[in-house]
Every structure is written in C-alpha cells, then in structure tokens.
N, C-alpha and C. Protein backbone atom coordinates (compact mmCIF):
# COMPACT_ATOMS: atom_id res chain seq x y z
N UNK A 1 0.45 -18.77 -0.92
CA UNK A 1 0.29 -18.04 -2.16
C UNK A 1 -0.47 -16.72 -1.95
N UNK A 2 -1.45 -16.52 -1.40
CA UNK A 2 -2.02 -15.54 -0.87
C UNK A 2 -1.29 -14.27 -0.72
N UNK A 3 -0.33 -14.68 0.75
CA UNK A 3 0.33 -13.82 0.85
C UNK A 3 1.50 -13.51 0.09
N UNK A 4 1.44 -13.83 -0.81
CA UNK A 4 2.70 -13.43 -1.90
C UNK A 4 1.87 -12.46 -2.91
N UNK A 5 0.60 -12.59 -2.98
CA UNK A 5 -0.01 -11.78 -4.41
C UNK A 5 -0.28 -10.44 -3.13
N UNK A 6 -0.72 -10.58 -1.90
CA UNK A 6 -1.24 -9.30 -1.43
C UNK A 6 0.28 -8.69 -1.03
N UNK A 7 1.51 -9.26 -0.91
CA UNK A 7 2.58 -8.24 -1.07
C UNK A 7 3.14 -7.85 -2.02
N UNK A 8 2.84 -8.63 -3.32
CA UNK A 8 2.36 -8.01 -4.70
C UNK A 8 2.05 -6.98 -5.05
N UNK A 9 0.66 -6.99 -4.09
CA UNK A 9 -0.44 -5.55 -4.20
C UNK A 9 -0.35 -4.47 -3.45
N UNK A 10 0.71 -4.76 -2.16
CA UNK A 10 0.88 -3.60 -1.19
C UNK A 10 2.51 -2.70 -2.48
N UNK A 11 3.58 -4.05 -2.78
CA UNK A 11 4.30 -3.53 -3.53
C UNK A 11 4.00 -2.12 -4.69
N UNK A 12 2.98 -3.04 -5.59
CA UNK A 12 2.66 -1.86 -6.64
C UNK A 12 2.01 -1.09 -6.61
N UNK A 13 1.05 -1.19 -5.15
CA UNK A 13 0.38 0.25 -5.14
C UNK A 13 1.02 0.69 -4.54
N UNK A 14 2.15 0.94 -3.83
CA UNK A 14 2.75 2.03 -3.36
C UNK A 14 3.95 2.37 -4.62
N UNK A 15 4.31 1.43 -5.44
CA UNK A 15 4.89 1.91 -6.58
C UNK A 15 4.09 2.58 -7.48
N UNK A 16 2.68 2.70 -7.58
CA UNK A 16 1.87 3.43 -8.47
C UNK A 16 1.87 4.99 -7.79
N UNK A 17 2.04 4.56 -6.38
CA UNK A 17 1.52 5.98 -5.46
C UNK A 17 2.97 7.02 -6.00
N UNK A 18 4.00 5.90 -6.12
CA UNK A 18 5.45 6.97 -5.97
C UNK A 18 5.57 7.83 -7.04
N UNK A 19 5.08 6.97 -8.12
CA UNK A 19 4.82 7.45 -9.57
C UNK A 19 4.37 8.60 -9.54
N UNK A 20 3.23 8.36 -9.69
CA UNK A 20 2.07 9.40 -9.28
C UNK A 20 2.69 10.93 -9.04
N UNK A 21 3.08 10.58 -7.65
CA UNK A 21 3.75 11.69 -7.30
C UNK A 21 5.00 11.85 -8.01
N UNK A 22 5.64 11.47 -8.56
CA UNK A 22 6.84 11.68 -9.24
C UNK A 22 6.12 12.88 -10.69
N UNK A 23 5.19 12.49 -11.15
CA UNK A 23 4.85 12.98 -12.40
C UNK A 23 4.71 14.30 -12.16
N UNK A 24 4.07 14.60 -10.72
CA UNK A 24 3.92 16.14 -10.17
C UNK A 24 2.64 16.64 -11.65
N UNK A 25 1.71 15.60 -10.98
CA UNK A 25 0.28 16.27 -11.71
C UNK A 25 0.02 15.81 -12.89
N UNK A 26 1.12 14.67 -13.11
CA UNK A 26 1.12 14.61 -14.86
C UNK A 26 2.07 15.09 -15.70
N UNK A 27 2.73 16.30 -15.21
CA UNK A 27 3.77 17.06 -16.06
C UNK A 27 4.32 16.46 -16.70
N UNK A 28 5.26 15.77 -15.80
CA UNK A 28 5.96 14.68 -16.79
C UNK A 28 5.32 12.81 -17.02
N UNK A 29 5.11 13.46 -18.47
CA UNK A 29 4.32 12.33 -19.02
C UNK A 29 4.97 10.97 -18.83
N UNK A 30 5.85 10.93 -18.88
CA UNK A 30 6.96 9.73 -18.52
C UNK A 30 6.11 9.20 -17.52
N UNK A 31 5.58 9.31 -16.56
CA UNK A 31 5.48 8.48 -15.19
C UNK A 31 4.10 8.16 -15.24
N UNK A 32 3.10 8.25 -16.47
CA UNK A 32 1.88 7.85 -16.67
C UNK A 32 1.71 6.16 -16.69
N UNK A 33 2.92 5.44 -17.60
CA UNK A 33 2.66 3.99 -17.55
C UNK A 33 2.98 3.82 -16.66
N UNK A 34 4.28 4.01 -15.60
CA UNK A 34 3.88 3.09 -14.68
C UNK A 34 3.31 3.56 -13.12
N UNK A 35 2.50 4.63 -13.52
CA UNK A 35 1.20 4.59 -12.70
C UNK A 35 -0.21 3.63 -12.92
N UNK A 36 -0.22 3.60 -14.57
CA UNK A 36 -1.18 2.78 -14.50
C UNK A 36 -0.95 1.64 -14.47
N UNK A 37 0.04 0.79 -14.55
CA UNK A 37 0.85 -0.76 -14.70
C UNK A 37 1.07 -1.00 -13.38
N UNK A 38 1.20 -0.11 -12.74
CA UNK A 38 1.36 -0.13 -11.05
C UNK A 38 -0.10 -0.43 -10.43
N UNK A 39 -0.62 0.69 -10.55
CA UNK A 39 -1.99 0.18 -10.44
C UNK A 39 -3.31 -0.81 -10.34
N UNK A 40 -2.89 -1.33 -11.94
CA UNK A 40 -3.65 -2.30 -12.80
C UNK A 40 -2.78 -3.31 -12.04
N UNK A 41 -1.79 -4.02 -11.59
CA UNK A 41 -1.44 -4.86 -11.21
C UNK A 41 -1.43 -5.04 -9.45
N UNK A 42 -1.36 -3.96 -8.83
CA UNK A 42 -1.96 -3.58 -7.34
C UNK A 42 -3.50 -4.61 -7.22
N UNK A 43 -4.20 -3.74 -8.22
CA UNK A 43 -5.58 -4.65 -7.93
C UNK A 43 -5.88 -5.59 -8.63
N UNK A 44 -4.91 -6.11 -9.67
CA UNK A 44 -5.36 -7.69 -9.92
C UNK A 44 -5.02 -8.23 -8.81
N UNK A 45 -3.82 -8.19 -8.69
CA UNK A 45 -3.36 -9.28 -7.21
C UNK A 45 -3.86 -8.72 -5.77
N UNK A 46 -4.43 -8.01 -5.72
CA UNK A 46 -5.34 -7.94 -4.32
C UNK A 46 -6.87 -8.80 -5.03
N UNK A 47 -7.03 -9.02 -6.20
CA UNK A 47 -8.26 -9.26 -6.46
C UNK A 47 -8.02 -11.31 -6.26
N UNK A 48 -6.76 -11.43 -6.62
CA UNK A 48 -6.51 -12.74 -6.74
C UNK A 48 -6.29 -13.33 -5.44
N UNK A 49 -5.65 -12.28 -4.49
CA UNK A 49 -5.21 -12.60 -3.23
C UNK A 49 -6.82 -12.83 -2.56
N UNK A 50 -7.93 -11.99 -2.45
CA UNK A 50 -9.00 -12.93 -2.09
C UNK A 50 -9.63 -13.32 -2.88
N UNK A 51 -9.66 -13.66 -4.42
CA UNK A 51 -9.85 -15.03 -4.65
C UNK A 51 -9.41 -16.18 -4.23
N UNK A 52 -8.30 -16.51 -3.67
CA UNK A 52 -7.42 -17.49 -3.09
C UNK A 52 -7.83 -17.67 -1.95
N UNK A 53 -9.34 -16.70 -0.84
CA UNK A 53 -9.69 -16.68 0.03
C UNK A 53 -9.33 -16.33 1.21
N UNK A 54 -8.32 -15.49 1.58
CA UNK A 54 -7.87 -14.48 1.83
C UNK A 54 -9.54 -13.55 2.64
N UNK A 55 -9.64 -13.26 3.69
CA UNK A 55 -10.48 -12.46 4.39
C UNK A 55 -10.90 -11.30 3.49
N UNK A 56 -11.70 -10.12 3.36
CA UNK A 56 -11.84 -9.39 2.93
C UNK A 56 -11.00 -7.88 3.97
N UNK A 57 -11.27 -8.30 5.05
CA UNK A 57 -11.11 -7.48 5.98
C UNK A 57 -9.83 -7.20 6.31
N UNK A 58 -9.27 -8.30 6.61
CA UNK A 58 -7.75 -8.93 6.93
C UNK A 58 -6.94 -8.05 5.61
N UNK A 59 -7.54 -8.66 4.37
CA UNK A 59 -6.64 -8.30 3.50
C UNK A 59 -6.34 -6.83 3.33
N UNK A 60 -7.36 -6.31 3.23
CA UNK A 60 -7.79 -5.06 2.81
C UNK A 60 -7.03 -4.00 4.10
N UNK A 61 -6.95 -4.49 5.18
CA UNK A 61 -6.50 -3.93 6.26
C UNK A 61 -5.07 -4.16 5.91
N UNK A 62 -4.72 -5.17 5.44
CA UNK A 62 -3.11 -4.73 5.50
C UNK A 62 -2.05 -4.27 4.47
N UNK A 63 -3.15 -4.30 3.58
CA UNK A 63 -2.98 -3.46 2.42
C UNK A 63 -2.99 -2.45 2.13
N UNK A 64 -3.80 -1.79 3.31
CA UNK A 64 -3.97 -0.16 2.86
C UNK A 64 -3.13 0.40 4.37
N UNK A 65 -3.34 -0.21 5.19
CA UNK A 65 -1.93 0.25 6.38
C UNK A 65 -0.57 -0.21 5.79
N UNK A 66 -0.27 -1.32 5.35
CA UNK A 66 1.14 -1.43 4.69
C UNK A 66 1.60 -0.01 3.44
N UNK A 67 0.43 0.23 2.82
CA UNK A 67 0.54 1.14 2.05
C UNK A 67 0.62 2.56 2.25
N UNK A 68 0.05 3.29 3.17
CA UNK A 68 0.27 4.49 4.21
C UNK A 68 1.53 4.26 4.63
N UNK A 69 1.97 3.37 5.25
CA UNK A 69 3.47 3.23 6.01
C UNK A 69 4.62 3.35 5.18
N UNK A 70 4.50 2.54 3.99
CA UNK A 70 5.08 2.62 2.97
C UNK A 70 5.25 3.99 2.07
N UNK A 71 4.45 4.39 2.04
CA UNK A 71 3.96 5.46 1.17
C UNK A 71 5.13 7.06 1.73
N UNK A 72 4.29 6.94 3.40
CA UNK A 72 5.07 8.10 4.22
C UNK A 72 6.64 7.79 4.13
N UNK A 73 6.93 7.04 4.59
CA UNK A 73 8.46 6.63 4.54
C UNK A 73 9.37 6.70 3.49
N UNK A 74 8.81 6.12 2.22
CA UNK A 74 9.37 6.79 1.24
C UNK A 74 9.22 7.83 0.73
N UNK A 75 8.15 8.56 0.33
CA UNK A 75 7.83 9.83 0.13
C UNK A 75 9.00 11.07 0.96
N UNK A 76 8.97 10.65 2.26
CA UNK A 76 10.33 11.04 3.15
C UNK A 76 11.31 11.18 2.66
N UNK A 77 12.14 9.87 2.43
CA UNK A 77 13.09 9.76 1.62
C UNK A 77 13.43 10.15 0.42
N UNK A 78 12.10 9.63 -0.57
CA UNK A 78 12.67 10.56 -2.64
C UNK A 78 11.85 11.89 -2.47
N UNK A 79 11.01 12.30 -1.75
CA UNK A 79 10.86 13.48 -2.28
C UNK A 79 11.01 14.42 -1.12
N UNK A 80 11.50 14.56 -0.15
CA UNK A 80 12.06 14.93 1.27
C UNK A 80 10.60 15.44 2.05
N UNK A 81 9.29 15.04 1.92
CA UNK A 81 8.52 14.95 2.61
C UNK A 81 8.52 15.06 3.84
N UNK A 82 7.87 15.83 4.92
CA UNK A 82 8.01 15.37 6.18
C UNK A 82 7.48 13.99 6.96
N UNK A 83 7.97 13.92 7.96
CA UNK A 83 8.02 12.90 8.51
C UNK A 83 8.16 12.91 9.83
N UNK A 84 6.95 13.20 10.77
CA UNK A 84 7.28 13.85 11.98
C UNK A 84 6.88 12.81 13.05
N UNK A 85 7.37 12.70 14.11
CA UNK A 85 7.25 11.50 15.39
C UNK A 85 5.15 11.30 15.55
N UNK A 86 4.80 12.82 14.97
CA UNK A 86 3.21 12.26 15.30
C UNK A 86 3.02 10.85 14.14
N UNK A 87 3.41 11.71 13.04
CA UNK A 87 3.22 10.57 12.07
C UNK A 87 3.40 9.45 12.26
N UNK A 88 4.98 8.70 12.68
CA UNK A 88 5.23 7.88 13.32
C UNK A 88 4.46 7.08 14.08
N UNK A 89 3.85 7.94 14.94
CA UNK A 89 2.62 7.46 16.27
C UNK A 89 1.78 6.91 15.32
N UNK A 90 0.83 7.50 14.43
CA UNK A 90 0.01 7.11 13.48
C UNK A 90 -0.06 5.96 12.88
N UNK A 91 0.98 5.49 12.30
CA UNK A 91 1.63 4.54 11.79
C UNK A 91 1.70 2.96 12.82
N UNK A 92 2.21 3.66 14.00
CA UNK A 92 2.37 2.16 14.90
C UNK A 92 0.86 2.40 15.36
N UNK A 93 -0.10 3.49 15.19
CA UNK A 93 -1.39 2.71 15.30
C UNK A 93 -2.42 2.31 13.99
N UNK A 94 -1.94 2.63 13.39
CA UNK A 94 -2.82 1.43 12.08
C UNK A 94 -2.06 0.09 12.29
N UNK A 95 -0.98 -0.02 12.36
CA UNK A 95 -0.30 -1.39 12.45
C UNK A 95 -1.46 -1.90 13.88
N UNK A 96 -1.20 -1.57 14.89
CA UNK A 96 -2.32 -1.77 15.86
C UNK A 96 -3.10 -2.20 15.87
N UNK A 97 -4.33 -1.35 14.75
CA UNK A 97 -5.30 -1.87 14.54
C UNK A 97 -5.54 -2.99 13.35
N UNK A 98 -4.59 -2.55 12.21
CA UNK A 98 -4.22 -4.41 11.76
C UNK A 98 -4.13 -5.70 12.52
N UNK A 99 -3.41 -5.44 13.54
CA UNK A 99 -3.23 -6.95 14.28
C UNK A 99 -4.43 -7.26 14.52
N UNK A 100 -5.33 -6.26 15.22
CA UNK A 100 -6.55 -6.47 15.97
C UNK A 100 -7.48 -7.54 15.24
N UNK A 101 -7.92 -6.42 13.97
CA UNK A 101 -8.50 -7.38 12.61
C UNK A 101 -8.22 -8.60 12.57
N UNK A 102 -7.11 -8.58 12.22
CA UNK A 102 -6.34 -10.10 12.35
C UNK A 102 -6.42 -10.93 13.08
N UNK A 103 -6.49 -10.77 14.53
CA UNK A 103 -6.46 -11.32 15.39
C UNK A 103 -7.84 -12.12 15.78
N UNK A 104 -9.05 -10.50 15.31
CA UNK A 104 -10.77 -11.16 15.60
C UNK A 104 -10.95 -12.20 14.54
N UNK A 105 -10.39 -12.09 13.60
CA UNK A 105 -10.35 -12.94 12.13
C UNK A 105 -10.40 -14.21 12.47
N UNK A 106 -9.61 -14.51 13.49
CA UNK A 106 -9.12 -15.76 13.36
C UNK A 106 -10.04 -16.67 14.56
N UNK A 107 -10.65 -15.62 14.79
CA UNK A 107 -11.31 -16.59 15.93
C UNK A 107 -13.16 -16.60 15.14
C-alpha cells in the first residue's frame, strides 16, 4: 500500500508541476485547480505513504528524483523544453543516489 500512495504522490506532483507550467505564470486561469488538486493530493499521499511507515528518507528520495525525471522528460515533450545528454547524465545520477538511500535503509 505504501508504494501505491507514494506513486500517487510522485504522479500528482509532477501533474501539479505540468500545470503550473502550462498556466505560464497564471495567465491562464484555467490551470489554477488543477495545480492546486494536484498538489493538495501529491502531499496527502506522500503524507499517508509515511504514515503507513514508509522511511522518511527512502520516501522522500524517490519522490523528488522520480519527480525531476519525470518533470524533465515531459516538459521535453509538451512544451519542447530541452533535453540534453548532460541532463540525462543527471538523471541516471539521482536515480544512483536513490538506490544508495535505499539500499543503506535497509540495512
């Protein structure tokens, strides 16, 4: 269960992030609810995911690297963002250092 609410929370905060940027500052008011519905539901279920006991560290680490990864990649895609091989590099090292977390976690 855990890990179903923290991919919950990686889901809608990067759906709050897309928003966000979709509104381009706010302009268009349209994309205000579901920045904040995105949001507001990002951190209930990261809040529930360690209530359920879930690491603090663990979680939080793969939540906010799932969310960078997520974030760049699409951003790429809907709003033609760059997306350059350093970035890339970047990316397979937060994943990196996720495992690591993970890994000291468990011992």
């Amino acid at each position: 269960m855990t890990w179903l609410l923290l991919t919950g929370a990686i889901v809608f905060e990067v759906t709050g992030t897309m928003s966000l940027r979709a509104s381009e500052g706010f302009k268009k008011r349209v994309w205000i609810v579901p920045v904040v519905v995105s949001y507001l539901l990002a951190f209930t279920m990261l809040f529930l995911c360690l209530a359920n006991g879930m690491p603090v560290g663990v979680a939080y680490g793969i939540w906010s690297a799932c969310g960078v990864a997520l974030t760049a990649v699409l951003a790429h895609f809907l709003f033609k963002e760059p997306f350059t091989w350093v970035m890339g590099l970047g990316i397979v090292a937060i994943a990196g250092g996720v495992l690591l977390i993970e890994l000291g976690a468990s011992h």
